[in-house]
N, C-alpha and C. Protein backbone atom coordinates (compact mmCIF):
# COMPACT_ATOMS: atom_id res chain seq x y z
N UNK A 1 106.16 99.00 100.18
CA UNK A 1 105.63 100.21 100.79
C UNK A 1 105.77 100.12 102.29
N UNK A 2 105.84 101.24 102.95
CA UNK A 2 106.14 101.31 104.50
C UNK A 2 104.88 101.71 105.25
N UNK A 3 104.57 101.32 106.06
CA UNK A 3 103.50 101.55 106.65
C UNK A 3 102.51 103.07 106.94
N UNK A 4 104.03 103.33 106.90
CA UNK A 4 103.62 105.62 106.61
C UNK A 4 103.42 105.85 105.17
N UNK A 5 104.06 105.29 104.32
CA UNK A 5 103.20 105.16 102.62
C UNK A 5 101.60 104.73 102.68
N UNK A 6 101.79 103.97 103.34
CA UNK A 6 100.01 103.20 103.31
C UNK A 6 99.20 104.40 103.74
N UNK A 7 99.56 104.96 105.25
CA UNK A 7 98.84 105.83 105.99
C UNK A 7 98.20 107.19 105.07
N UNK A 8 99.79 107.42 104.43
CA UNK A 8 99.77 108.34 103.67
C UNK A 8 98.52 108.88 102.57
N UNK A 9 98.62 107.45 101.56
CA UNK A 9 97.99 107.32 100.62
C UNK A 9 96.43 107.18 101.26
N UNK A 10 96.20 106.50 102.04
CA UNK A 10 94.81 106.09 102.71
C UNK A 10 94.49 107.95 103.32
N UNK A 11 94.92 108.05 103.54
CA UNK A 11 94.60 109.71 104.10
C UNK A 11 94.28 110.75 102.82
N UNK A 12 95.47 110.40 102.21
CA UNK A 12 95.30 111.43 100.80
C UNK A 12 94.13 110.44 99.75
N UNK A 13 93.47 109.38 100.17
CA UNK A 13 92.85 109.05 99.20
C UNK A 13 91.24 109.36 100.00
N UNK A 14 91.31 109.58 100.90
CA UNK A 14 89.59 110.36 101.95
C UNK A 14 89.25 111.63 101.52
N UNK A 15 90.62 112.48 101.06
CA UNK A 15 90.19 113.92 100.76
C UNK A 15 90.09 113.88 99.04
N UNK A 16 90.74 112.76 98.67
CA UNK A 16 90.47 112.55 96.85
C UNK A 16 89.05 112.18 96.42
N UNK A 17 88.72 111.08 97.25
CA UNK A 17 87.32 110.73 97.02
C UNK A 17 86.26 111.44 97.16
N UNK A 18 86.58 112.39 97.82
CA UNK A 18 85.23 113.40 98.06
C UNK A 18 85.47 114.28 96.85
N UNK A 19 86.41 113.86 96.06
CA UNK A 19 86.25 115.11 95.14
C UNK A 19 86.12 114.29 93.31
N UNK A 20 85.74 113.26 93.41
CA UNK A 20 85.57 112.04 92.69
C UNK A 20 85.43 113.11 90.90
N UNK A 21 84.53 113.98 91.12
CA UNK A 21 84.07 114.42 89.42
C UNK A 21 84.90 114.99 89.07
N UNK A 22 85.46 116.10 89.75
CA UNK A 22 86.91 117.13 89.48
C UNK A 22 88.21 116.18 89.35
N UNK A 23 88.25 114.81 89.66
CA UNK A 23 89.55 113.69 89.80
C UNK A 23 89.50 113.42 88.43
N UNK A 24 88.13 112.84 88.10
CA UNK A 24 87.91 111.99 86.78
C UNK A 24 88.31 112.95 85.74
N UNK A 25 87.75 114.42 86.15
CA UNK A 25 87.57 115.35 85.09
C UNK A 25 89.56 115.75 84.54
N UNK A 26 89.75 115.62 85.84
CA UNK A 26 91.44 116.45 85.35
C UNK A 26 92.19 115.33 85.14
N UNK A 27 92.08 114.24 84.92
CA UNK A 27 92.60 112.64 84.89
C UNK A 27 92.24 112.30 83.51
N UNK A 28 91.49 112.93 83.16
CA UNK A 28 90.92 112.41 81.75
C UNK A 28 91.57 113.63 81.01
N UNK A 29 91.68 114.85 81.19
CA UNK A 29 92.25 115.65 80.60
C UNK A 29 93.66 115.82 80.79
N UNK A 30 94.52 115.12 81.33
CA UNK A 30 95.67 114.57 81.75
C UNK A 30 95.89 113.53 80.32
N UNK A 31 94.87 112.72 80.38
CA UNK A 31 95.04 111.49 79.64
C UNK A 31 95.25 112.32 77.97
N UNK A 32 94.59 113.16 77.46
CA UNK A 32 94.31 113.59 77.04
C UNK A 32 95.39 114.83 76.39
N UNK A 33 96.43 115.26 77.30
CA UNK A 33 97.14 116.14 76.96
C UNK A 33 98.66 115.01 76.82
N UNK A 34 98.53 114.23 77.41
CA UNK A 34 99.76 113.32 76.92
C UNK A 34 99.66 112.83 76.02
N UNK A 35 98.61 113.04 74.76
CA UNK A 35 98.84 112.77 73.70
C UNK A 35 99.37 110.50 73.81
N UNK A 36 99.00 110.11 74.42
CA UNK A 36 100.26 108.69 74.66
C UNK A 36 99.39 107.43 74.14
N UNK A 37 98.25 108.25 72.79
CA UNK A 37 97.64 106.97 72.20
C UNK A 37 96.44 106.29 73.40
N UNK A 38 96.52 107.12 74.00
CA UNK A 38 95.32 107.12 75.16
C UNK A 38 93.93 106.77 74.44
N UNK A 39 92.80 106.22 74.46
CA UNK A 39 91.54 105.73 73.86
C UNK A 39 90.63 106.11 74.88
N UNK A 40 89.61 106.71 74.51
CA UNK A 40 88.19 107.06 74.94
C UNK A 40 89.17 107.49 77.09
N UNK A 41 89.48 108.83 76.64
CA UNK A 41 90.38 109.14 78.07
C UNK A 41 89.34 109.19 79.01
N UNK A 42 88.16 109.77 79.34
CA UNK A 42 87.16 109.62 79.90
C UNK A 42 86.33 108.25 80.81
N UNK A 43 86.78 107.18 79.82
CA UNK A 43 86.20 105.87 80.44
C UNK A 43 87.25 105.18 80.92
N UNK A 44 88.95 105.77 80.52
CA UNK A 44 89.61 105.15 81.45
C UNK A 44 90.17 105.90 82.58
N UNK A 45 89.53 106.78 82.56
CA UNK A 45 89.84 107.64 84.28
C UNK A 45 88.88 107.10 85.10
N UNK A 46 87.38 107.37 84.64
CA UNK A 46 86.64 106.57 85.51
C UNK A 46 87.04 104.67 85.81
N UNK A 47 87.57 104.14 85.29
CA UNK A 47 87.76 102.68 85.13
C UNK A 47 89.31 102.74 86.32
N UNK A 48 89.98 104.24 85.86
CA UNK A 48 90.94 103.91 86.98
C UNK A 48 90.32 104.23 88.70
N UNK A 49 89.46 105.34 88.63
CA UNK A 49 89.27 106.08 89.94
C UNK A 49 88.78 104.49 90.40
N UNK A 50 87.46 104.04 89.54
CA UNK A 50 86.66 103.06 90.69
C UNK A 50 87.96 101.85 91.39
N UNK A 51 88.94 101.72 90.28
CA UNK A 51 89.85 100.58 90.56
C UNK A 51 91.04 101.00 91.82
N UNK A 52 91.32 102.28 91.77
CA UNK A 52 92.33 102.70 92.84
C UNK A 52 91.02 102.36 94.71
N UNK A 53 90.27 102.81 94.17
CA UNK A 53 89.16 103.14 95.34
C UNK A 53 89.16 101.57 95.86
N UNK A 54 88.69 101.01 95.10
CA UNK A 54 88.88 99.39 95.94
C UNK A 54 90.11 98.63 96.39
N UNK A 55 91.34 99.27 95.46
CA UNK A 55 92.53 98.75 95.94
C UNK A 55 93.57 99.31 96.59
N UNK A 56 93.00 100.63 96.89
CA UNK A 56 93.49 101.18 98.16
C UNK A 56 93.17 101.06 100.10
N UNK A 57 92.23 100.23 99.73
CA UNK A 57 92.11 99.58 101.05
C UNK A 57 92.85 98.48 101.32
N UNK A 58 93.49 97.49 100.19
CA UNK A 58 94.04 96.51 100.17
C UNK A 58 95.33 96.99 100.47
N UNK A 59 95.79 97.66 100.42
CA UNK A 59 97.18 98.13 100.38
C UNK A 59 98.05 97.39 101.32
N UNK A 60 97.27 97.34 102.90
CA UNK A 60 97.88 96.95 103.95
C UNK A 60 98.07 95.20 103.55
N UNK A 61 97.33 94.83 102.80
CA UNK A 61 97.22 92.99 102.85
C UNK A 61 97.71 92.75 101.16
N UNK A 62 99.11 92.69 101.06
CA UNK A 62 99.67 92.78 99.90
C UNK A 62 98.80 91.22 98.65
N UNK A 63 98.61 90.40 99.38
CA UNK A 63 98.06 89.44 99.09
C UNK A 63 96.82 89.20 98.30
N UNK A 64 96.08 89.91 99.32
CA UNK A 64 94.51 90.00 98.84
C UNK A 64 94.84 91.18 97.49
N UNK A 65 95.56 92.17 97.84
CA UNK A 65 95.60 93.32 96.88
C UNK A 65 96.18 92.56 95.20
N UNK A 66 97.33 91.78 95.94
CA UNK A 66 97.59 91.18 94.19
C UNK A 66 96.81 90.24 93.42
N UNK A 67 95.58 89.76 94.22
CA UNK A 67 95.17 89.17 93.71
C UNK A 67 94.05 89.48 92.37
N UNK A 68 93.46 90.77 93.29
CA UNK A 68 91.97 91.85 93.09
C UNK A 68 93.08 92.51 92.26
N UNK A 69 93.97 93.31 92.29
CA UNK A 69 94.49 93.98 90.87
C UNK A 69 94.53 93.27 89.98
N UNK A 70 95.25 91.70 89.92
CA UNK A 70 94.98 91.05 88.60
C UNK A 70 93.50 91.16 88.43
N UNK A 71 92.46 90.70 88.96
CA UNK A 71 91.36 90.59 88.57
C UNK A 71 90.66 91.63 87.70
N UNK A 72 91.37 92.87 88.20
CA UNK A 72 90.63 94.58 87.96
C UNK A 72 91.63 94.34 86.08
N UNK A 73 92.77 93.99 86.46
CA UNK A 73 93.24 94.47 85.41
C UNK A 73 92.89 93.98 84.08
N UNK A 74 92.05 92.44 84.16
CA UNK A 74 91.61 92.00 83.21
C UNK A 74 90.28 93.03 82.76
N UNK A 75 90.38 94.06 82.72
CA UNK A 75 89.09 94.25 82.64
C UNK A 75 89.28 96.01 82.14
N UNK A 76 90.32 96.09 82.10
CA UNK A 76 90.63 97.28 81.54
C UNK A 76 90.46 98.30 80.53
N UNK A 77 89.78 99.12 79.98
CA UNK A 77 89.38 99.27 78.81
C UNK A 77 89.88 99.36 77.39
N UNK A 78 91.33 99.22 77.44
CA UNK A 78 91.61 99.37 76.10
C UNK A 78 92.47 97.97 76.05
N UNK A 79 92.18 97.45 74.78
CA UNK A 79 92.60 96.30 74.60
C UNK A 79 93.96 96.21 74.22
N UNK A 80 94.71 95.06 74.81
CA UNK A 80 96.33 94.87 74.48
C UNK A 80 97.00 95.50 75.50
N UNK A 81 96.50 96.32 76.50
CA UNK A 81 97.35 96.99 77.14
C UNK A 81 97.21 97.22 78.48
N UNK A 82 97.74 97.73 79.66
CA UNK A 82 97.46 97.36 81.12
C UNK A 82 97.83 98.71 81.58
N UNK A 83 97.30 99.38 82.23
CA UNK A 83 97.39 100.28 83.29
C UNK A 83 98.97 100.16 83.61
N UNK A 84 100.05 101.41 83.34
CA UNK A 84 100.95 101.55 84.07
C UNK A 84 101.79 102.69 84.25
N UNK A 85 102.88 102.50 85.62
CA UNK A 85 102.89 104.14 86.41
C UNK A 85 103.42 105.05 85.00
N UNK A 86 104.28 104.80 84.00
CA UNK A 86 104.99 105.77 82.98
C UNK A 86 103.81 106.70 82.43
N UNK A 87 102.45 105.91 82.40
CA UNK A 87 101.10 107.07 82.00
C UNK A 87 100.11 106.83 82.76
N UNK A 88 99.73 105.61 83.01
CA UNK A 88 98.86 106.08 84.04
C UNK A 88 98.94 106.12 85.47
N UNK A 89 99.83 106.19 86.00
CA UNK A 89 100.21 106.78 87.90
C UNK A 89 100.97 108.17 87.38
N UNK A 90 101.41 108.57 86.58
CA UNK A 90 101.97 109.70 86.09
C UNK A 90 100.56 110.65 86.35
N UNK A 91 100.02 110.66 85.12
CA UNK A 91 98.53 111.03 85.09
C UNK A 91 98.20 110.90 86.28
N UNK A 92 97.56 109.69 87.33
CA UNK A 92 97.01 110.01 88.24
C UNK A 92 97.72 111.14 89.27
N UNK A 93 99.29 111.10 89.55
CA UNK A 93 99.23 111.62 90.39
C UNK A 93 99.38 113.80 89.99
N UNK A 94 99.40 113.87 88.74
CA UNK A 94 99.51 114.97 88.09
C UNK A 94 98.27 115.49 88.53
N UNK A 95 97.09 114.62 88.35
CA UNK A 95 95.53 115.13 88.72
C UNK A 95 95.65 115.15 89.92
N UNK A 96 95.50 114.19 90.98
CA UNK A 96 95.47 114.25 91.77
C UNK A 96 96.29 115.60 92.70
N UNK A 97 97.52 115.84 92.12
CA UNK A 97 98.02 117.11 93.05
C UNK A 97 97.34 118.51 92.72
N UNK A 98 96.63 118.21 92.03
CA UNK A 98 96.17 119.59 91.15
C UNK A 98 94.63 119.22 92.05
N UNK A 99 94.00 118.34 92.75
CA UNK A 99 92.80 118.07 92.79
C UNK A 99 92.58 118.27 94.67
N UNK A 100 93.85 117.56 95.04
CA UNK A 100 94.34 117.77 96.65
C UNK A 100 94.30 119.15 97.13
N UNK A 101 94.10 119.17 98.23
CA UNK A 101 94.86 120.63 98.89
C UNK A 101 95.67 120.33 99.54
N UNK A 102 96.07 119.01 99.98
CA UNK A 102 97.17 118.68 101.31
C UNK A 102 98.04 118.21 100.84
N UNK A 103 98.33 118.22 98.80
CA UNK A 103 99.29 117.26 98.44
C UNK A 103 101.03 117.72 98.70
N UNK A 104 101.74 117.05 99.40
CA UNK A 104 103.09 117.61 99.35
C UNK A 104 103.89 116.35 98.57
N UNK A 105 105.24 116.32 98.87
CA UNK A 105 106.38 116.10 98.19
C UNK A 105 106.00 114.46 99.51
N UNK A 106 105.75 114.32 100.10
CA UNK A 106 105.62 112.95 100.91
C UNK A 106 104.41 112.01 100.52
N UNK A 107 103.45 112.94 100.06
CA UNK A 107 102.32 112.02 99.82
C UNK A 107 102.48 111.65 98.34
N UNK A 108 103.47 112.36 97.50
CA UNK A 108 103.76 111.91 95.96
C UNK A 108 104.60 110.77 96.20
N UNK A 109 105.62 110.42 96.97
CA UNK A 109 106.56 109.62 97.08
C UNK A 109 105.70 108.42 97.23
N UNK A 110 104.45 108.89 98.61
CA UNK A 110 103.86 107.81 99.36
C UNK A 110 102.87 107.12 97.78
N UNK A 111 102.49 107.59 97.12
CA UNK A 111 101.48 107.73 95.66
C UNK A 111 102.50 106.75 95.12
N UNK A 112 103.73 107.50 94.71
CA UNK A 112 104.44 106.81 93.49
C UNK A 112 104.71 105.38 93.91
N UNK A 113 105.31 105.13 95.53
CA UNK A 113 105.64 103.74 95.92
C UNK A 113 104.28 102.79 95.28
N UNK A 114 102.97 103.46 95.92
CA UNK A 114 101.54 102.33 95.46
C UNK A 114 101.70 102.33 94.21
N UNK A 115 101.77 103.19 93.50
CA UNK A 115 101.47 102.95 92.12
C UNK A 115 102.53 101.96 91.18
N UNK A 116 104.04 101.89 91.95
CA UNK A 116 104.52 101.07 91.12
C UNK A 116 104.23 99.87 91.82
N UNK A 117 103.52 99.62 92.65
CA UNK A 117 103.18 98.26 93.50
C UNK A 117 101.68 97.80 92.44
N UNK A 118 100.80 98.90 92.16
CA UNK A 118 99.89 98.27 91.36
C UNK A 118 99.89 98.10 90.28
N UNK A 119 100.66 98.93 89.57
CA UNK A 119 100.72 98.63 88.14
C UNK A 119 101.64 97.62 87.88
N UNK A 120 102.54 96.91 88.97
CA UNK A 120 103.09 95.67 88.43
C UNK A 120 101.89 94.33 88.79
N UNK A 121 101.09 94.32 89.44
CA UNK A 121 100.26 93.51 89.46
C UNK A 121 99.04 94.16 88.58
N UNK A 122 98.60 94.97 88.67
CA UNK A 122 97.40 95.48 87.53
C UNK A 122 98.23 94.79 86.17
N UNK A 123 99.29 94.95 85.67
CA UNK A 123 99.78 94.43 84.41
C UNK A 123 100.24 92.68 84.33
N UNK A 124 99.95 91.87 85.89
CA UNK A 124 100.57 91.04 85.81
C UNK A 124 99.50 89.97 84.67
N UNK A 125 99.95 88.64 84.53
CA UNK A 125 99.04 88.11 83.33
C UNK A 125 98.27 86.73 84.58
């Protein structure tokens, strides 16, 4: 990620957080319309929001961040399986543009770069 990805995402994630119930709500119904064998979609939107929220500050310190995503990822709610971008950064960022008002075509790019940065460590073992 480039330092204007980081900025990006850290900016677009101040105006996401304030909108935390409407995130979970269209994230879970995201989960939910992809049909993708998704389990209890509700407890893993919330399980993702709290997990992006702490590891989006890490972003800048790749280090500390891979460490705390493995940690988050053990802990995931559905068993056998790990958080990743094909459904869940898909999903997030589907909600999320629907949830933004400032979302453009830069802050999805800036989204998609984090997300394949966490879901290879959220999935690492």
């Amino acid at each position: 990620m480039t330092p204007d990805d980081v900025s990006t995402v850290e900016r677009s994630w101040d105006e996401l957080r304030r909108r935390r119930t409407s995130l979970i709500a269209e994230l879970a119904r995201r989960y939910d319309d992809a049909g993708a064998g998704t389990l209890l979609p509700d407890l893993r939107a919330a399980w993702l929001y709290v997990a992006v929220d702490e590891l989006v500050g890490l972003l800048p310190a790749p280090s500390r961040l891979a460490a705390r995503a493995r940690e988050l990822g053990a802990s995931w709610p559905e068993p056998l399986t790990a958080p990743c971008f094909a459904v869940d950064g898909r999903a997030w960022m589907a909600a999320a543009a629907v949830c933004s008002t400032r979302w453009t075509p830069s802050t999805e790019t800036a989204w998609r770069h984090a997300w394949l940065l966490l879901s290879d460590e959220l999935a690492a073992e």
